[in-house]
C-alpha atoms as a PDB file:
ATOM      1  CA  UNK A   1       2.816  86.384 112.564  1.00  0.00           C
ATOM      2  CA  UNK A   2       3.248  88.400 115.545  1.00  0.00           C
ATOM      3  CA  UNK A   3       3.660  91.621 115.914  1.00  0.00           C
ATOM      4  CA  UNK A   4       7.640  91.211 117.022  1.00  0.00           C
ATOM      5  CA  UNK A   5       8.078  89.578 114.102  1.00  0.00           C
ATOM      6  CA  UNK A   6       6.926  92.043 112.127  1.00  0.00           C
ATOM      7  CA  UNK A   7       9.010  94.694 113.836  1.00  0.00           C
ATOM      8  CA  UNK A   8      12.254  92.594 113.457  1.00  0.00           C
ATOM      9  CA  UNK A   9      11.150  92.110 109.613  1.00  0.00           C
ATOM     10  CA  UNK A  10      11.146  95.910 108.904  1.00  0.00           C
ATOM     11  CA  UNK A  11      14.373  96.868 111.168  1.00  0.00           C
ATOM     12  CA  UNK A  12      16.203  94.238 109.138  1.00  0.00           C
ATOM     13  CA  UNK A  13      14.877  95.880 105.563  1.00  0.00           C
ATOM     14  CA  UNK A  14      15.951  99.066 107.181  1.00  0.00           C
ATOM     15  CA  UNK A  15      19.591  97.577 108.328  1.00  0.00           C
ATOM     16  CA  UNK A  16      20.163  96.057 104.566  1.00  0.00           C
ATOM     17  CA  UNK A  17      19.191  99.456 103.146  1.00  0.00           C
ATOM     18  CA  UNK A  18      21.355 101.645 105.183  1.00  0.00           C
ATOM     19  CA  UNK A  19      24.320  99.209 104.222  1.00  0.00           C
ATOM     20  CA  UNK A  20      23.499  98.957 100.983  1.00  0.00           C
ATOM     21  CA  UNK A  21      23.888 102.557 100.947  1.00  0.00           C
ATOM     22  CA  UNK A  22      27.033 102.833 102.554  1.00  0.00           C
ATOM     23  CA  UNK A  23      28.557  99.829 100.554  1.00  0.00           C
ATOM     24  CA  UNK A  24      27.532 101.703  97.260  1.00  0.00           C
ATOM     25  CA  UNK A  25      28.902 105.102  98.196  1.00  0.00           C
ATOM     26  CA  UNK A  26      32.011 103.062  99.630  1.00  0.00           C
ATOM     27  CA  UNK A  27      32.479 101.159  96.670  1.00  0.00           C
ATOM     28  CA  UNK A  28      32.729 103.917  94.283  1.00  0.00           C
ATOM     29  CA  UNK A  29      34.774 106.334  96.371  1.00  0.00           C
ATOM     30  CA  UNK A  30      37.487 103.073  95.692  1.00  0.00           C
ATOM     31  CA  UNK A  31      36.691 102.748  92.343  1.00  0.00           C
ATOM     32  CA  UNK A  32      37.191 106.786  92.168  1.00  0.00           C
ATOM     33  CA  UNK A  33      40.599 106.151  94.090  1.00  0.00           C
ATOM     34  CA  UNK A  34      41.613 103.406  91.910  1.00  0.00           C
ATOM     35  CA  UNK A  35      41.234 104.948  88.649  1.00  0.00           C
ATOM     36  CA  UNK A  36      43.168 108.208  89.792  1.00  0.00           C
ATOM     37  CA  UNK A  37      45.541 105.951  91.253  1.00  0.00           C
ATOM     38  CA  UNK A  38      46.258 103.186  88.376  1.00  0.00           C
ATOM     39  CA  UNK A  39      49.187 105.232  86.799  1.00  0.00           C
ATOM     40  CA  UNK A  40      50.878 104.579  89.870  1.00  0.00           C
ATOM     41  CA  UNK A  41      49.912 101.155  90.207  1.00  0.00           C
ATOM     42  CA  UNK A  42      51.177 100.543  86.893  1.00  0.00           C
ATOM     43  CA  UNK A  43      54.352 102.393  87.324  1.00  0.00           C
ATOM     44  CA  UNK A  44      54.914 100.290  90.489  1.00  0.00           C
ATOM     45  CA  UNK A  45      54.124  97.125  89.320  1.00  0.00           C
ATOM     46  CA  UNK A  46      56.656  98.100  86.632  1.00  0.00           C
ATOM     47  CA  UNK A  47      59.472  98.984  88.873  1.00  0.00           C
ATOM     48  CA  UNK A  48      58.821  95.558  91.111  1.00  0.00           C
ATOM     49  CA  UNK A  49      59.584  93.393  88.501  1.00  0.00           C
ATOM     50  CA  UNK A  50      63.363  94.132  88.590  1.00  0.00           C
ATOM     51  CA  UNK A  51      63.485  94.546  92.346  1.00  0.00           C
ATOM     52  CA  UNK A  52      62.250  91.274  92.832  1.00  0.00           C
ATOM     53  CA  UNK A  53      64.589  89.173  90.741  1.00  0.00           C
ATOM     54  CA  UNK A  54      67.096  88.600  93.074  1.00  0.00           C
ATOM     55  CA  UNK A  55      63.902  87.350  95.591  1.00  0.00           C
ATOM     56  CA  UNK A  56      62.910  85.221  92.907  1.00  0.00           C
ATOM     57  CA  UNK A  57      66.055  83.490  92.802  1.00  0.00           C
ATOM     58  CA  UNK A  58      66.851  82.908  95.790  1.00  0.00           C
ATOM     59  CA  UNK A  59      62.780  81.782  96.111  1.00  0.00           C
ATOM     60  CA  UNK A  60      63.958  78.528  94.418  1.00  0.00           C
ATOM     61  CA  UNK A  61      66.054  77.622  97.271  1.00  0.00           C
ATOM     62  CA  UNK A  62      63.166  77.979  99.891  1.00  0.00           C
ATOM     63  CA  UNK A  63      63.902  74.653 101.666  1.00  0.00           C
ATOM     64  CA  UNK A  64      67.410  75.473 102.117  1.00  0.00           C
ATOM     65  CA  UNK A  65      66.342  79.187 104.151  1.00  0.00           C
ATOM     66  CA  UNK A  66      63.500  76.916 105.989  1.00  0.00           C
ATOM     67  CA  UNK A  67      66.378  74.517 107.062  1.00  0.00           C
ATOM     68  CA  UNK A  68      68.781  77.505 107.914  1.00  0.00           C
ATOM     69  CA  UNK A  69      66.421  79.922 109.829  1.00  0.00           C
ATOM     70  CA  UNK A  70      65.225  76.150 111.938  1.00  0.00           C
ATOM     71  CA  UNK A  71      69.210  75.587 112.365  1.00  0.00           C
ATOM     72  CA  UNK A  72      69.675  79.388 113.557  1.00  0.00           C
ATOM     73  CA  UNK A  73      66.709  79.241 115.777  1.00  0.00           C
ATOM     74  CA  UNK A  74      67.637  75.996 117.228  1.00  0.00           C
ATOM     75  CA  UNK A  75      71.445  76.785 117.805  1.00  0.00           C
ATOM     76  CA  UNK A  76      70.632  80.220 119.695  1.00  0.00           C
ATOM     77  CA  UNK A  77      67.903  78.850 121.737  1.00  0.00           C
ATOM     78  CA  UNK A  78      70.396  75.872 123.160  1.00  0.00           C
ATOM     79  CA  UNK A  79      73.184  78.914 123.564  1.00  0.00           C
ATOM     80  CA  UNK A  80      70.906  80.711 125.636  1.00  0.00           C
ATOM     81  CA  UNK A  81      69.978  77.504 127.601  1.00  0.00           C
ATOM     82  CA  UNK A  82      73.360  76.757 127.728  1.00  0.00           C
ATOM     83  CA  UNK A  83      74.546  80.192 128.974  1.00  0.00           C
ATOM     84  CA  UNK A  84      72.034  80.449 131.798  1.00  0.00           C
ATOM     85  CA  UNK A  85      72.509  76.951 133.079  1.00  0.00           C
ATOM     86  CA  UNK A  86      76.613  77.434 133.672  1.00  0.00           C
ATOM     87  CA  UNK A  87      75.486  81.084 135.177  1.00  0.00           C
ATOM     88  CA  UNK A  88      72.796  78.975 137.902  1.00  0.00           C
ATOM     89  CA  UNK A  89      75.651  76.599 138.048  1.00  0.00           C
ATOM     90  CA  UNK A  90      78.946  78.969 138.848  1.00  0.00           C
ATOM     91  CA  UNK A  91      76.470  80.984 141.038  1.00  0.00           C
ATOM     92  CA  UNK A  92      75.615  78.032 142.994  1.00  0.00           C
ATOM     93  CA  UNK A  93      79.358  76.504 143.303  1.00  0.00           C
ATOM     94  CA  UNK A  94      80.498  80.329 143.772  1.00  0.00           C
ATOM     95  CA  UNK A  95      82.914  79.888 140.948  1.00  0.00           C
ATOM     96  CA  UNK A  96      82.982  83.740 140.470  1.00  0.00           C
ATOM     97  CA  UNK A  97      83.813  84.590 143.662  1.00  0.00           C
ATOM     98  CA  UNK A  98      87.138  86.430 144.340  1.00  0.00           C
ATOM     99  CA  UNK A  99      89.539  84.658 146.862  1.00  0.00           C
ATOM    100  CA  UNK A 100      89.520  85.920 149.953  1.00  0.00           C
ATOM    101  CA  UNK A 101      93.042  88.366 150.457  1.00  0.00           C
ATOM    102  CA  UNK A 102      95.348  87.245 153.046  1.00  0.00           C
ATOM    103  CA  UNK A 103      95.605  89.327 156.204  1.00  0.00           C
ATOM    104  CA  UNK A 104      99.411  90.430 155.583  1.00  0.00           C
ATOM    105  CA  UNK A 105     100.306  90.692 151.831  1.00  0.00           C
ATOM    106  CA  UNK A 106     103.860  89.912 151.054  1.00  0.00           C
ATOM    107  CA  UNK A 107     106.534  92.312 149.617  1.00  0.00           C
ATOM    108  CA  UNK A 108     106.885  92.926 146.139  1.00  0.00           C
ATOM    109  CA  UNK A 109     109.186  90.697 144.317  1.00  0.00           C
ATOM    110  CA  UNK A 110     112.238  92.089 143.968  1.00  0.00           C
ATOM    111  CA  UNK A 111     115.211  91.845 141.543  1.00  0.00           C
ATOM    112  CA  UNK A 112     116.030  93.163 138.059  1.00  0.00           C
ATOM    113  CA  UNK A 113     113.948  94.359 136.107  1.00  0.00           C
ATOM    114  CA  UNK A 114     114.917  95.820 132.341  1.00  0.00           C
ATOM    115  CA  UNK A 115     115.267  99.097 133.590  1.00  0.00           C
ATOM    116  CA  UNK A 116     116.927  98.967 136.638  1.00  0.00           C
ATOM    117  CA  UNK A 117     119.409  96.272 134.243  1.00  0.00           C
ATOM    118  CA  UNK A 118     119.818  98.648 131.860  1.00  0.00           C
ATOM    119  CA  UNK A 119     121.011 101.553 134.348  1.00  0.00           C
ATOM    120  CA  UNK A 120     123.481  99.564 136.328  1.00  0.00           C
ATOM    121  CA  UNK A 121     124.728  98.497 133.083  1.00  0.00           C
ATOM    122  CA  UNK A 122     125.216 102.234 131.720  1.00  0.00           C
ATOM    123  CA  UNK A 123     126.572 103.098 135.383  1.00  0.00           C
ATOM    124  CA  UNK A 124     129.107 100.511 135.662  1.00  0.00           C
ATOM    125  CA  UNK A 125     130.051 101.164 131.654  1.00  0.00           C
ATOM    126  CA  UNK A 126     130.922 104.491 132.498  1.00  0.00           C
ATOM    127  CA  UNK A 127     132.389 104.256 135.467  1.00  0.00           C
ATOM    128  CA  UNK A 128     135.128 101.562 133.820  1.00  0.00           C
ATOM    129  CA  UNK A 129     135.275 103.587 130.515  1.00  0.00           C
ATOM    130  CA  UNK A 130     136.233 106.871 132.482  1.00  0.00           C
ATOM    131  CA  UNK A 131     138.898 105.310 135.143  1.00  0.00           C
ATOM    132  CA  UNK A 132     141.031 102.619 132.908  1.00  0.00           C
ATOM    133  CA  UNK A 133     140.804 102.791 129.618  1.00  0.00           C
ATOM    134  CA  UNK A 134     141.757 106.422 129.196  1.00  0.00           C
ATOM    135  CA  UNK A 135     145.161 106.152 130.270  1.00  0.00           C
ATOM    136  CA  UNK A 136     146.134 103.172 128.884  1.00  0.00           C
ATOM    137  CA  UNK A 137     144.824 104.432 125.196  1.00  0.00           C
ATOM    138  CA  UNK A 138     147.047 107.116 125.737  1.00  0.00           C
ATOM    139  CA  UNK A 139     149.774 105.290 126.191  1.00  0.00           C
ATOM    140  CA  UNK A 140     149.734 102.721 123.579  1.00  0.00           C
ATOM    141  CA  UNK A 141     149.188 105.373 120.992  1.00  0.00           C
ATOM    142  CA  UNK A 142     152.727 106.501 119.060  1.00  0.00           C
ATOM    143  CA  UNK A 143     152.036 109.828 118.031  1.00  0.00           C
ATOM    144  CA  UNK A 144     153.383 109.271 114.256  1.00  0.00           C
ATOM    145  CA  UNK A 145     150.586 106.693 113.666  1.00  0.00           C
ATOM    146  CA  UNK A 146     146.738 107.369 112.663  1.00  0.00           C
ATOM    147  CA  UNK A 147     143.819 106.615 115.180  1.00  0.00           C
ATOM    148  CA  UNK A 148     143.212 103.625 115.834  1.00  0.00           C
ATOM    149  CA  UNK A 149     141.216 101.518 117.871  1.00  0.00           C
ATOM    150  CA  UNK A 150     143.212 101.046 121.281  1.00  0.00           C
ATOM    151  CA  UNK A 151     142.263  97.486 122.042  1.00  0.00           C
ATOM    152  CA  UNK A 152     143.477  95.924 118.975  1.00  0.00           C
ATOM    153  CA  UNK A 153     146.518  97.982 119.618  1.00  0.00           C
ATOM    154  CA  UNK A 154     146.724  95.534 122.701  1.00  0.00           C
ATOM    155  CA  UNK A 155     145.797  92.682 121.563  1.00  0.00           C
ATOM    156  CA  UNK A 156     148.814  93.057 118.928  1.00  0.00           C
ATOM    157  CA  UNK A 157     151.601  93.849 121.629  1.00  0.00           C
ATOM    158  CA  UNK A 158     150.377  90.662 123.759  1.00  0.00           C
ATOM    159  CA  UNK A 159     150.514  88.485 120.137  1.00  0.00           C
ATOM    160  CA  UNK A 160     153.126  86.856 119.645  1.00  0.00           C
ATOM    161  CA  UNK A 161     154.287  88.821 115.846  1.00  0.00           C
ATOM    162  CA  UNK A 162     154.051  86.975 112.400  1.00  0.00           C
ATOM    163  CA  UNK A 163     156.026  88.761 109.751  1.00  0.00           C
ATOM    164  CA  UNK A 164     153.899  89.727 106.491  1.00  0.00           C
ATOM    165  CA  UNK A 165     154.596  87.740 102.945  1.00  0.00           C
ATOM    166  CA  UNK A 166     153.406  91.152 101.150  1.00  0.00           C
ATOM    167  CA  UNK A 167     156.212  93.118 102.559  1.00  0.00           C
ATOM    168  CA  UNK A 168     158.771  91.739 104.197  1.00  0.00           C
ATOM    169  CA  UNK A 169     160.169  93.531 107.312  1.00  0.00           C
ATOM    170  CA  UNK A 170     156.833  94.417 108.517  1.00  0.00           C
ATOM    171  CA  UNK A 171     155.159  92.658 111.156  1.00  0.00           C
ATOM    172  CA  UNK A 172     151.608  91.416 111.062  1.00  0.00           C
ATOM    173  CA  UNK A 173     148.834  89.554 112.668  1.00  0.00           C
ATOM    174  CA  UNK A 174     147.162  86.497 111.484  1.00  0.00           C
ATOM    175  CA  UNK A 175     143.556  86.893 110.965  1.00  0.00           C
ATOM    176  CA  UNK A 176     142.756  84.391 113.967  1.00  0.00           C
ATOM    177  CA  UNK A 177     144.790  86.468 116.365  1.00  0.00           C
ATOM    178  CA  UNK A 178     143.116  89.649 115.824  1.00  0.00           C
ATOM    179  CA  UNK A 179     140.239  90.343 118.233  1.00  0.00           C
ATOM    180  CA  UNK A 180     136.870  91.101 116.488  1.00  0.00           C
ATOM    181  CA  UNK A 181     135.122  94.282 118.205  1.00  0.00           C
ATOM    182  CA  UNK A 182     131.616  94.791 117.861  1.00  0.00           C
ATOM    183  CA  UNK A 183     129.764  97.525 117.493  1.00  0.00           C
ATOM    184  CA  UNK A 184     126.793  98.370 119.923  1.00  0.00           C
ATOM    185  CA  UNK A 185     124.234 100.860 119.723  1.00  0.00           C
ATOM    186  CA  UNK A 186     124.435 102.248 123.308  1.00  0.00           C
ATOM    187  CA  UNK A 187     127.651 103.535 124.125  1.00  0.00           C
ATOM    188  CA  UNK A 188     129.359 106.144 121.728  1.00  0.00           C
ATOM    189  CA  UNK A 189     133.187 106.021 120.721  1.00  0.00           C
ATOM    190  CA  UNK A 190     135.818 107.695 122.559  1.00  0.00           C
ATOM    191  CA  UNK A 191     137.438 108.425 118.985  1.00  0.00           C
END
């Protein structure tokens, strides 16, 4: 034997005792740790068990979450292969672009709008309501009778009159020559 193999003999004797050495004192430092450490290995081993029911029953349908998380995978991959081909393709076409704005633009559209309805309707409501109705209320009222509403008041002088079978002498309206007034919410009564 030479005298290199000698040398390499005793360097590897000296390599296996050094990690002998550090294997032994590394060994029971983790034996130390694990015996001041097995109450809470126990205790957590012991608190596992309940947490893990719910994985262990959903463990028995493992082929069903391999077939789902493949389906997932495989549907989001083709959305984003799908998303970035129309972007290439409406960049390309210029399908995004804005149209170009003509050189004059053309008047607003004009007309009626609910507003501008709505205020030429109050306007012209009030402008009839305060120049011909108020004298010719005034008028058809007799001063012995109650209020009442002026335009049946007309419509029952340009009837022609039905006399009552309740009390005779009295003059009445049938019930399809009375005019039916309806109520709206906008304008208030005179009365």
């Amino acid at each position: 034997m030479g005298f290199g193999a000698t040398i390499g003999l005793w360097a590897l004797v000296v390599l296996k005792f050094i990690f002998y050495l550090f294997a032994t004192i590394f060994w029971s430092i983790v034996y130390i740790f694990l015996r001041l450490a097995s109450p809470c290995i126990y205790i957590g081993r012991l608190a596992s068990k309940p947490v893990l029911v719910p994985l262990r029953f959903l463990e028995r349908f493992e082929a069903l979450w391999y077939f789902l998380l493949a389906a997932v995978a495989t549907g989001a991959l083709f959305a984003l292969v799908c998303h970035f081909f129309l972007r290439i393709f409406a960049w390309l076409l210029f399908l995004d672009s804005k149209p170009p704005s003509p050189a004059v633009s053309s008047p607003p559209a004009t007309g009626h709008d609910a507003i501008s309805y709505r205020a030429a309707r109050l306007a012209k409501k009030q402008a009839t309501r305060g120049q011909a109705h108020k004298p010719v209320k005034l008028r058809l009222l007799p001063t012995s009778l109650p209020v009442v509403n002026p335009l049946v008041s007309v419509s029952a002088s340009a009837s022609a009159p039905a006399h009552s079978a309740i009390s005779p002498g009295t003059k009445r309206q049938p019930l399809t020559r009375q005019t039916i007034l309806e109520d709206s919410d906008e304008d208030e009564s005179d009365w």
